[in-house]
Protein backbone atom coordinates (compact mmCIF):
# COMPACT_ATOMS: atom_id res chain seq x y z
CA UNK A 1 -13.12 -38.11 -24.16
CA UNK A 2 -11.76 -34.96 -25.22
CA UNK A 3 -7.93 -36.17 -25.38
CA UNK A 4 -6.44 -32.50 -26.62
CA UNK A 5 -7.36 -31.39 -22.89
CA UNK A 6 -6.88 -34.83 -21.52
CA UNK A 7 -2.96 -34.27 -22.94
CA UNK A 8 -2.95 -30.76 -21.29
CA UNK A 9 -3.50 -32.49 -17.88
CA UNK A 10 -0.80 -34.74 -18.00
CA UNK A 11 1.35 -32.03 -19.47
CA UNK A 12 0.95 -30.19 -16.13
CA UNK A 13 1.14 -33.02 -13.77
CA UNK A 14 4.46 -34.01 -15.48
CA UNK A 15 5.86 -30.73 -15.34
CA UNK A 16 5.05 -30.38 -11.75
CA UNK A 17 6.65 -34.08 -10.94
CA UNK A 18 9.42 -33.14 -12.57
CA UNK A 19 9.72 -29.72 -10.59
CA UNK A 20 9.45 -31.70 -7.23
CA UNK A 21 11.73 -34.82 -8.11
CA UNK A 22 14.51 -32.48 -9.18
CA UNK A 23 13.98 -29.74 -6.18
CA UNK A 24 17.23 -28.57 -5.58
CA UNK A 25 16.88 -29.34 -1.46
CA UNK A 26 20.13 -29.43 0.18
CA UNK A 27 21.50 -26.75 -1.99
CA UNK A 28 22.41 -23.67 0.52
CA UNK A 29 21.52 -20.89 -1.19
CA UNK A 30 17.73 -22.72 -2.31
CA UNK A 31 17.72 -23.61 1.22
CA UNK A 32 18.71 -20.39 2.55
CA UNK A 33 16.04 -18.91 0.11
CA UNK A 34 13.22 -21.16 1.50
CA UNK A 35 14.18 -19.62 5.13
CA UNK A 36 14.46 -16.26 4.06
CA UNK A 37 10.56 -16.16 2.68
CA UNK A 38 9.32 -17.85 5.59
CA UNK A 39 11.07 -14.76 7.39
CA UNK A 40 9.73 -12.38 5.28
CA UNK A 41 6.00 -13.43 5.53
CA UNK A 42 6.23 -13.95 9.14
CA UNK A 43 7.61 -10.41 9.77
CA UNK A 44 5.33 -8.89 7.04
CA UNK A 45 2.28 -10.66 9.26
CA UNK A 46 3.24 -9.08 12.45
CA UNK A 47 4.38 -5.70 11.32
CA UNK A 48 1.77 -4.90 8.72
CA UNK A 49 -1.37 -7.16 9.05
CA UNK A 50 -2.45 -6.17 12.04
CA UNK A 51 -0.92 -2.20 12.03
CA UNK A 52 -1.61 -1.26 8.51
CA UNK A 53 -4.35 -3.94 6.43
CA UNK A 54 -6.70 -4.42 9.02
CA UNK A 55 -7.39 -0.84 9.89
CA UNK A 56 -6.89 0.04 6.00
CA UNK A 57 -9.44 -2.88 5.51
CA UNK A 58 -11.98 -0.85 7.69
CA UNK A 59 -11.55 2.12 5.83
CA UNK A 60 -12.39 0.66 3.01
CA UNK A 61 -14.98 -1.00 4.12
CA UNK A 62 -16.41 2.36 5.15
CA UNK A 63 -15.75 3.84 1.83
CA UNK A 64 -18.04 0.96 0.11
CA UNK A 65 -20.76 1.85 2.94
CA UNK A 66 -20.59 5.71 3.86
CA UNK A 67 -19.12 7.45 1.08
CA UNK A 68 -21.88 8.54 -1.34
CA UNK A 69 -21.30 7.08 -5.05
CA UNK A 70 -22.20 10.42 -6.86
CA UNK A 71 -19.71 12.37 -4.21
CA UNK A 72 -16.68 9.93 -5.12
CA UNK A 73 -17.58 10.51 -9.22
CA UNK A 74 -17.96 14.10 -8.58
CA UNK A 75 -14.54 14.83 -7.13
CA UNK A 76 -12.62 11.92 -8.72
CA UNK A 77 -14.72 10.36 -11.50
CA UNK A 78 -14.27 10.56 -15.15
CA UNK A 79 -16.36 13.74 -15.70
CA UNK A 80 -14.54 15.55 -12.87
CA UNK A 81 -12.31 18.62 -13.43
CA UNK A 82 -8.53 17.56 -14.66
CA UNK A 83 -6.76 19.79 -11.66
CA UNK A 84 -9.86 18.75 -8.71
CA UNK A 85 -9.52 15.19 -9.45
CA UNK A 86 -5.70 14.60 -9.97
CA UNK A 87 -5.27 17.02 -6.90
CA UNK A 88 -7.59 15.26 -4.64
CA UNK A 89 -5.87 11.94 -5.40
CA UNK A 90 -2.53 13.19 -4.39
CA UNK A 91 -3.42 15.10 -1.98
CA UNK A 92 -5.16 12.06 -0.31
CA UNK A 93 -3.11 9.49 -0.97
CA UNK A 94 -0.14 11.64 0.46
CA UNK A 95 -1.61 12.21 3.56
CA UNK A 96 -1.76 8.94 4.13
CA UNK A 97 1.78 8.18 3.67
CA UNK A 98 1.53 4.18 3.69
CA UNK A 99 3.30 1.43 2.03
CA UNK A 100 2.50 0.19 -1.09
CA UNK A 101 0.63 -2.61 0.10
CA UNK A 102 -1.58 -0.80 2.77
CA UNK A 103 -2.79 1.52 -0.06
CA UNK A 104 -4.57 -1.08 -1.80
CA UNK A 105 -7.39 -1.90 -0.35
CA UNK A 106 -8.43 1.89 -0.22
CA UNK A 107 -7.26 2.38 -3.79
CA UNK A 108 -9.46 -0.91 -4.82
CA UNK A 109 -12.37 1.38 -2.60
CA UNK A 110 -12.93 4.56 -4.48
CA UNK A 111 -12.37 2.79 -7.92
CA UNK A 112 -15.08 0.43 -7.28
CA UNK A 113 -17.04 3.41 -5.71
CA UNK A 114 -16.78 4.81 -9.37
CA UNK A 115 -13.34 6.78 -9.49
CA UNK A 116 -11.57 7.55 -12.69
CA UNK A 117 -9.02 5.23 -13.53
CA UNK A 118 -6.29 8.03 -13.82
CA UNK A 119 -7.12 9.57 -10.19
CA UNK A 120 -7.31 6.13 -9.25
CA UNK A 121 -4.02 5.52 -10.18
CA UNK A 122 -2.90 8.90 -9.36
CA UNK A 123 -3.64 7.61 -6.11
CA UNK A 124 -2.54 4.29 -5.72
CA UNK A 125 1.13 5.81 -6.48
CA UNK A 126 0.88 9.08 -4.33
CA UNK A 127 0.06 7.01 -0.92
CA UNK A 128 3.33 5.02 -0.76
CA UNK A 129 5.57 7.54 -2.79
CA UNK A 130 4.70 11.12 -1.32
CA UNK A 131 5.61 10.66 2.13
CA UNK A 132 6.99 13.75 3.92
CA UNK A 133 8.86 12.03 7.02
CA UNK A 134 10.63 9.65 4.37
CA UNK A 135 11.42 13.09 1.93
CA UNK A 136 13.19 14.33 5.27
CA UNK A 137 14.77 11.26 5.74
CA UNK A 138 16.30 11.11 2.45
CA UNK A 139 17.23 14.16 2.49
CA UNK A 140 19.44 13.82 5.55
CA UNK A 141 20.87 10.58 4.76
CA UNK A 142 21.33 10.53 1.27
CA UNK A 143 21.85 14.35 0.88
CA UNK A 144 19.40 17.43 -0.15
CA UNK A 145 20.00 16.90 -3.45
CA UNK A 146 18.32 13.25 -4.05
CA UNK A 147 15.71 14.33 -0.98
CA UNK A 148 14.79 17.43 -3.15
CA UNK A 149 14.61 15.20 -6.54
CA UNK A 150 12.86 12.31 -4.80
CA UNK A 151 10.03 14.93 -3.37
CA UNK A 152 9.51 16.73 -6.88
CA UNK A 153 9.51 13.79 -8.95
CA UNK A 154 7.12 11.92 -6.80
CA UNK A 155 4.64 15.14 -7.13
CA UNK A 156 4.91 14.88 -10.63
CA UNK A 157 4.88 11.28 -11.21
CA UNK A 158 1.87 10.96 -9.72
CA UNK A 159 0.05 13.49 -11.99
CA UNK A 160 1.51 12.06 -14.83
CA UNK A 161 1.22 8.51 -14.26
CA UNK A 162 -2.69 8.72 -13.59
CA UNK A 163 -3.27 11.15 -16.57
CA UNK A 164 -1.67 8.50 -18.90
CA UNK A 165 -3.83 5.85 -17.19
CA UNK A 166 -6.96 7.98 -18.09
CA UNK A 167 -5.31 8.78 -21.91
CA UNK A 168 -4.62 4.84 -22.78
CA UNK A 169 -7.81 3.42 -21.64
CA UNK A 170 -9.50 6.19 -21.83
CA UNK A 171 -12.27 4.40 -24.25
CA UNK A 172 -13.38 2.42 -21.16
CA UNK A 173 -13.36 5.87 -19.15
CA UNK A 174 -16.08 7.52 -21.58
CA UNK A 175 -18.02 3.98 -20.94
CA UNK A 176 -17.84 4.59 -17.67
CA UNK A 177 -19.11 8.26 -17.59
CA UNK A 178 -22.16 6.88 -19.84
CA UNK A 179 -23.52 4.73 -17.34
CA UNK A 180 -22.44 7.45 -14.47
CA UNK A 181 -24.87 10.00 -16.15
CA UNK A 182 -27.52 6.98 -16.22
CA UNK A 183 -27.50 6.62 -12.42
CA UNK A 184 -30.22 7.85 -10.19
CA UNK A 185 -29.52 10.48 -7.11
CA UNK A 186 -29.34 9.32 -4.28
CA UNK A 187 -30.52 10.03 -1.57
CA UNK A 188 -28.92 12.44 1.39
CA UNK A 189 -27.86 10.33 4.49
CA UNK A 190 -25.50 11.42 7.39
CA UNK A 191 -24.42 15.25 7.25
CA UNK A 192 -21.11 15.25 5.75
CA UNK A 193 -19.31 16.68 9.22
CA UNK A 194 -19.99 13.33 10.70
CA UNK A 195 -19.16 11.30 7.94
CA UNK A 196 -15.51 13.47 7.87
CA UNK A 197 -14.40 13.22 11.23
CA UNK A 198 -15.78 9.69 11.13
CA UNK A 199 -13.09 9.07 8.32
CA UNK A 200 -10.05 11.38 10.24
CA UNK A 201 -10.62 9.35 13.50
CA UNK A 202 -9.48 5.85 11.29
CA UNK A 203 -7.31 7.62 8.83
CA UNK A 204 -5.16 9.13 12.10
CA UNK A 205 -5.63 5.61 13.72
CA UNK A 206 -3.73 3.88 10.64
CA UNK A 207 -1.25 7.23 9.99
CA UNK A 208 0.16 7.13 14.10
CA UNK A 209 0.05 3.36 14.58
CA UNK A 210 2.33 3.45 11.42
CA UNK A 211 4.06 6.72 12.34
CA UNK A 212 7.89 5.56 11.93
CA UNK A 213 10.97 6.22 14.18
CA UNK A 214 12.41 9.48 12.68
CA UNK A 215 16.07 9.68 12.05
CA UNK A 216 16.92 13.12 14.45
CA UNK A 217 15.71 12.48 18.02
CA UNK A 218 15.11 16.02 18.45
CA UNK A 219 12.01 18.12 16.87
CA UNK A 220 8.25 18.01 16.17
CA UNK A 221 8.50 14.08 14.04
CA UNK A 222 10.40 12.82 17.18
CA UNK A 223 7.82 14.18 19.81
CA UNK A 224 4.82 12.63 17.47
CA UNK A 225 6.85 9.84 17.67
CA UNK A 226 6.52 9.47 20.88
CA UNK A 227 3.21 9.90 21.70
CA UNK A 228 2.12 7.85 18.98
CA UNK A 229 0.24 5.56 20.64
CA UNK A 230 -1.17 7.98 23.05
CA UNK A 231 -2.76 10.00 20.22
CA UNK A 232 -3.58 6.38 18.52
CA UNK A 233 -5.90 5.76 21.33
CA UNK A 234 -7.62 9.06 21.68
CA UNK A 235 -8.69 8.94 18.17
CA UNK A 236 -9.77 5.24 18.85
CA UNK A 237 -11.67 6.23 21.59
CA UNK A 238 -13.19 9.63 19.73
CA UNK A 239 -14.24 6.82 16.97
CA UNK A 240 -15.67 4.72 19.95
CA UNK A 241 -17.73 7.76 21.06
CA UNK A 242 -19.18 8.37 17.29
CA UNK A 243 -20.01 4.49 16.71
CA UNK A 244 -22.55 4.95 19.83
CA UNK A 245 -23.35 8.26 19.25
CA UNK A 246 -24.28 8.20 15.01
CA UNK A 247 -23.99 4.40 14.61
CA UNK A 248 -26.17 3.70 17.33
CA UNK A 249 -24.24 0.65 18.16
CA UNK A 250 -24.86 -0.46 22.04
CA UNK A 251 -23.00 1.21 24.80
CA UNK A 252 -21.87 -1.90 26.66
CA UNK A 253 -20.73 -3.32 23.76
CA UNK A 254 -18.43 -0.57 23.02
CA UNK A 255 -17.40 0.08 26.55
CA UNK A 256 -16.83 -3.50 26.60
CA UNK A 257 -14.15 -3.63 23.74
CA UNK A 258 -12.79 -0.51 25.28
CA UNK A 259 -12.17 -2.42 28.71
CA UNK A 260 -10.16 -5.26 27.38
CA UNK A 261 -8.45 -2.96 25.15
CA UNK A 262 -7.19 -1.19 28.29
CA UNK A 263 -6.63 -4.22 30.36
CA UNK A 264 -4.57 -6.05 27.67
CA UNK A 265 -2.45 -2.68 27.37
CA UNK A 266 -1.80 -2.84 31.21
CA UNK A 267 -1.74 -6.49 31.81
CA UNK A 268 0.87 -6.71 29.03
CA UNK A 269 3.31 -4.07 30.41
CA UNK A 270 1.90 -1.33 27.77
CA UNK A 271 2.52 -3.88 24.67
CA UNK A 272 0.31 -1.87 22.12
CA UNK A 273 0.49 -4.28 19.41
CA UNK A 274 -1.40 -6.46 22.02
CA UNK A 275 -3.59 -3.61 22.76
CA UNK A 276 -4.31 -2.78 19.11
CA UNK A 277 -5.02 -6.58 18.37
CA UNK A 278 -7.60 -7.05 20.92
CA UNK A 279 -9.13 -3.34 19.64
CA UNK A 280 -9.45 -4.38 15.89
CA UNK A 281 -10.43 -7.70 17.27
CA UNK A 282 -13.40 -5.86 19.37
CA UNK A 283 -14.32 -3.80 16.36
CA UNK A 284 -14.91 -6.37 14.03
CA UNK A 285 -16.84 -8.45 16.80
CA UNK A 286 -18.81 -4.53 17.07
CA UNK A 287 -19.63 -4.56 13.15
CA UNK A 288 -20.48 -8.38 12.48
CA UNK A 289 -22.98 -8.65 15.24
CA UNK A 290 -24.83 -5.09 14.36
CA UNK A 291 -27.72 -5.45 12.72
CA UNK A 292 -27.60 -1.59 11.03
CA UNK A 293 -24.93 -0.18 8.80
CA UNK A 294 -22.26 -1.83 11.15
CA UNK A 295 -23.29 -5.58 9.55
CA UNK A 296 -22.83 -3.43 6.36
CA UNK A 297 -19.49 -2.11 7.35
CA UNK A 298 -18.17 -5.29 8.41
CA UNK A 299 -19.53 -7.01 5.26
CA UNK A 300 -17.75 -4.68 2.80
CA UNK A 301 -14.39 -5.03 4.86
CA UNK A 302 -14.21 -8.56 4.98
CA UNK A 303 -15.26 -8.96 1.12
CA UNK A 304 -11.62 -6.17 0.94
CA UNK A 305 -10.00 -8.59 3.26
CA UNK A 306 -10.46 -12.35 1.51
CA UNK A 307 -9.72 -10.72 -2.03
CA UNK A 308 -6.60 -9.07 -0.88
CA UNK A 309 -4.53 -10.79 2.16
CA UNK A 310 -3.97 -13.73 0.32
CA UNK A 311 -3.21 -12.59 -2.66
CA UNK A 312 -0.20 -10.10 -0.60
CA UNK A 313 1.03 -13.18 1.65
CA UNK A 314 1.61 -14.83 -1.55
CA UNK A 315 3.18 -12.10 -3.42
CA UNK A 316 5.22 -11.17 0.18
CA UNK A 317 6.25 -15.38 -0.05
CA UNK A 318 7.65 -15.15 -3.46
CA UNK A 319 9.46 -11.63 -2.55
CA UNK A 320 11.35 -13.61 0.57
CA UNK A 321 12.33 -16.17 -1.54
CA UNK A 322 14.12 -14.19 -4.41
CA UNK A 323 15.69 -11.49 -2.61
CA UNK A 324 15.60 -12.34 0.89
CA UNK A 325 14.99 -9.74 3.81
CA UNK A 326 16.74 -6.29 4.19
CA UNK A 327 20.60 -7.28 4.82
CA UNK A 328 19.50 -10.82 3.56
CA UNK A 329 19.85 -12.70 0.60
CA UNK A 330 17.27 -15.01 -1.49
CA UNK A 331 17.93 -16.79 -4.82
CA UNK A 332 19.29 -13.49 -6.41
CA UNK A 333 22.99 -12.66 -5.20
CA UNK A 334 22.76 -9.27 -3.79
CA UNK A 335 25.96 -8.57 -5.16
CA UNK A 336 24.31 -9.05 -8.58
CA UNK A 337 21.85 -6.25 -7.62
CA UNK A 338 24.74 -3.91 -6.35
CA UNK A 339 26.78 -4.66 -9.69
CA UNK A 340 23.89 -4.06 -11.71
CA UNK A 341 23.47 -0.35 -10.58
CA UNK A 342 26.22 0.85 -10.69
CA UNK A 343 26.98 4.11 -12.71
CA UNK A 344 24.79 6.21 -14.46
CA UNK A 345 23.99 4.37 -17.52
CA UNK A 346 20.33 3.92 -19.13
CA UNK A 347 20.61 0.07 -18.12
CA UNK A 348 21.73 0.63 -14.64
CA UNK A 349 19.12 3.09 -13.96
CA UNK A 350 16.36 0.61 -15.76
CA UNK A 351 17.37 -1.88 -13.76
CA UNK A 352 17.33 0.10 -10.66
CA UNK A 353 13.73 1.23 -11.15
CA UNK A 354 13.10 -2.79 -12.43
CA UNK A 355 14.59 -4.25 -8.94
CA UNK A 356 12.64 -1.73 -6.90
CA UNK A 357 9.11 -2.62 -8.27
CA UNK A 358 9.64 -6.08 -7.72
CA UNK A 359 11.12 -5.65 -4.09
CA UNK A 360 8.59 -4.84 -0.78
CA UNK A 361 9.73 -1.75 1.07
CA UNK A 362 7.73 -1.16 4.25
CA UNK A 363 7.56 2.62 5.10
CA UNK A 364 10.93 4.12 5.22
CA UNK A 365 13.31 1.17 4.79
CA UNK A 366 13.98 2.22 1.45
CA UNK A 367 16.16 5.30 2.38
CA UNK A 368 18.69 2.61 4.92
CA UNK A 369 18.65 0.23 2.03
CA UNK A 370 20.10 2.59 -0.85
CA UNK A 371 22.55 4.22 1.42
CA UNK A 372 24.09 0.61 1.51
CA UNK A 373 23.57 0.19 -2.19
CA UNK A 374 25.26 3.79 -2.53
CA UNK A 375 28.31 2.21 -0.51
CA UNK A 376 28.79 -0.14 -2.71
CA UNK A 377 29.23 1.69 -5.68
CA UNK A 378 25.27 2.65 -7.06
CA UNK A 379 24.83 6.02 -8.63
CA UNK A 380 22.70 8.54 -7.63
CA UNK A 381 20.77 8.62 -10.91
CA UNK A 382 19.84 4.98 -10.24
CA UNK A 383 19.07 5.45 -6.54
CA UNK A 384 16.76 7.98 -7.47
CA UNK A 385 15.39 5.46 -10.04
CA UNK A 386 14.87 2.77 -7.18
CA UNK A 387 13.37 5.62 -4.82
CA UNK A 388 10.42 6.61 -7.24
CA UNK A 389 9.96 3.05 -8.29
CA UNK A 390 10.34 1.07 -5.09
CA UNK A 391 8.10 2.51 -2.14
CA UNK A 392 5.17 3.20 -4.97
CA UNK A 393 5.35 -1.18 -6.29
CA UNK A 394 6.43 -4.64 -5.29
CA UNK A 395 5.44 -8.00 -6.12
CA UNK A 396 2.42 -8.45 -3.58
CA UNK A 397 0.95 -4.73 -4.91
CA UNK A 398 1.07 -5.68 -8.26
CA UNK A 399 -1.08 -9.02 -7.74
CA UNK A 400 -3.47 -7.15 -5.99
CA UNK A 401 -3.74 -4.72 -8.64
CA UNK A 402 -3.78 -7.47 -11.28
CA UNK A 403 -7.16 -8.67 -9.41
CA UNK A 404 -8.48 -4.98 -9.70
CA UNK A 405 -7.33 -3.61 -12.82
CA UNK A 406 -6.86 -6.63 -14.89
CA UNK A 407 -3.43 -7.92 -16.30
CA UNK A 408 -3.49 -4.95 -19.74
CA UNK A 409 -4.03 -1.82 -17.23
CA UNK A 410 -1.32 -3.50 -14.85
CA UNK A 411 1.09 -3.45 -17.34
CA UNK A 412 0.32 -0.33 -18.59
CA UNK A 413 1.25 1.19 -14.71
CA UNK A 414 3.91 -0.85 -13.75
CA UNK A 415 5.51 -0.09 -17.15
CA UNK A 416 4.89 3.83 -17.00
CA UNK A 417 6.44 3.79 -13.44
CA UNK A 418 9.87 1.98 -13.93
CA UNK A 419 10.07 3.94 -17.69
CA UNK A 420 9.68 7.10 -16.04
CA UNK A 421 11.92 6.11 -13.38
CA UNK A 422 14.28 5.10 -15.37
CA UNK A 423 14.18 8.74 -17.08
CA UNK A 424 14.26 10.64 -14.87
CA UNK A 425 17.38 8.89 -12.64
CA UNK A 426 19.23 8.78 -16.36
CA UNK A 427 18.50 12.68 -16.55
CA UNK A 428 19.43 13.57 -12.76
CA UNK A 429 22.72 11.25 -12.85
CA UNK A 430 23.79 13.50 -15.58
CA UNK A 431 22.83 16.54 -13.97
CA UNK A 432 24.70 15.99 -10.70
């Protein structure tokens, strides 16, 4: 018997004995805690799941299936120009404009597809960080000043960020390149018209599902607004036209799924989370039972889906717990959070940019959140820290991208987003 691992063992079931025998049940604020993540994860699973992963799964799913391997490492591989591959990234993941966790299973996508790690990464930040309705927002709220700063420095961080990627593991990227020249052509499949409005029909599916409340009631974001779901379903039912009509998947089964899609919209008083449900529902029913690329569809989605969900309704678990929902409070006093940014020192600001990776912002929550923090007493240095850190991390992104990446490259991004946060804020509390 091997007794040095024998001892490990015991080591671990002590520890976790001791954990449970001493639990600090009964105490309010652990109690309070416990509530708070159940909360968190229960909002997180009907807000985002079914709204933002599932169709983000899809897309992924697609990428892994449709998207040609030599086309992904020719605009965003390692051989790709600088300015082409650091602007596609952006300009992608921007257009989006998703949270940080919806990103992920499209970021985990094109890297596996062959992308360079710094467009990659340039990407990964860009989708939850360059959002246009939340740089308006900001703006309005918080003043022109931090909207201005917030929209520049998310430009630039995400150039930045992703070039360092490539320049500290950029040994790996060469390797990579090697065994990209190695690979054969391949060989030309559906014109590249279809596969792009294929891709616009789901991308606008996820973007006006997700499309938030804007703050003026009045102008072009608050008539998108609402007719969100109006425009939702015509590009739903433009991408049910193109799964019959290039897919070649059977017309009763789509009209079918369209149907109850309908009928659960009407019979539910126009509930179009219903209506969604039973849609994503009918499209993965669609994929699994086609026997074409549709099998294949479905089969790279759900490999996106079992890697990922968990390892976010974890992360979104452990986020509840320790600092609660918005206006909530976990294990961590809020009022330690509010007293920790305060000013415009180099510590305030680092822990600014440190609090707002670790905390989950769905889209646009952030900007409601700092105004509070602003009330009670945080600088604007360190709420522009929190804004360039918090909407691009949390907790559940980073285990994903542990899973992806690997624990040394997650480091490496995490690190270069809260140091350059914390920069930055330092330098623009000084300036204002």
């Amino acid at each position: 018997m091997d007794w040095k691992s024998e001892w490990k063992k015991l080591a671990w079931i002590v520890a976790g004995f001791l954990a449970c025998f001493y639990l600090p049940v009964g105490v309010a604020r652990f109690d309070h805690a416990l509530l708070e993540a159940v909360h968190l994860v229960k909002w997180y699973a009907q807000e985002h799941v079914l709204l933002c992963l599932i169709p983000a799964f899809f897309i992924a799913g697609a990428i892994g299936v449709f998207v040609s391997q030599a086309a992904v490492m020719k605009y965003l591989g390692p051989s790709a120009k600088k300015v082409l591959a650091y602007g596609v990234a952006a300009v992608s993941g921007s257009i989006l404009a998703v949270c940080s966790c919806t990103i992920l299973p499209l970021f985990t996508g094109i890297y596996r597809m062959g992308a360079g790690l710094g467009p990659a990464c340039a990407f990964l930040y860009s989708g939850p960080a360059i959002n246009v309705l939340a740089m308006i927002m900001t703006a309005r709220i918080l003043g022109p000043e931090l909207g201005i700063a917030r929209a520049v420095g998310a430009v630039v961080f995400s150039g930045v960020i992703g070039y360092a990627m490539h320049l500290l593991f950029r040994r790996e990227e060469e390797a990579k390149l090697a065994a990209a020249i190695q690979m054969p052509e391949e060989e030309g499949g559906r014109p590249l018209w279809q596969t792009s409005l294929y891709f616009a029909a789901m991308v606008l599916i996820l973007v006006f599902a997700n499309f938030g409340k804007p703050q003026n009631p009045e102008g072009v974001w608050a008539t998108l607004f609402k007719v969100k779901w109006t425009l939702t379903a015509a590009f739903a039912a433009g991408l049910g036209v193109m799964l019959v009509a290039w897919f070649k998947m059977r017309l009763w089964k789509v009209g079918l799924v369209a149907v109850a899609t309908a009928l659960t919209a009407l019979g539910t008083g126009g509930n179009a989370l219903a209506a969604f449900t039973v849609g994503s529902l009918g499209l993965a029913w669609l994929t699994a039972t086609d026997k074409g690329e549709g099998g294949q569809w479905f089969e790279s989605s759900w490999t996106f889906a079992k890697q990922i969900l968990p390892l976010l309704l974890i992360g979104v678990v452990v986020a509840g717990f320790l600092l609660g929902r918005v206006g909530q409070e976990g294990m961590i006093p809020s009022e330690w959070v509010s007293q920790a940014v305060g000013g415009n020192s180099l510590r305030s600001n680092f822990l600014a940019s440190l609090a707002g990776a670790f905390m989950y912002f769905a889209t646009l929550t952030e900007v409601p959140i700092i105004q509070g923090l602003m009330g009670s007493g945080m600088g604007k240095g360190p709420a522009l820290a929190l804004l360039l850190a918090g909407p691009a991390l949390s907790l559940p992104s980073m285990l994903v991208i542990n899973s992806v990446l690997g624990p040394k490259k997650t480091a490496a991004f995490v690190s270069l987003v809260v140091v350059m946060a914390t920069l930055v804020g330092y330098a623009f509390g000084k300036l204002v």
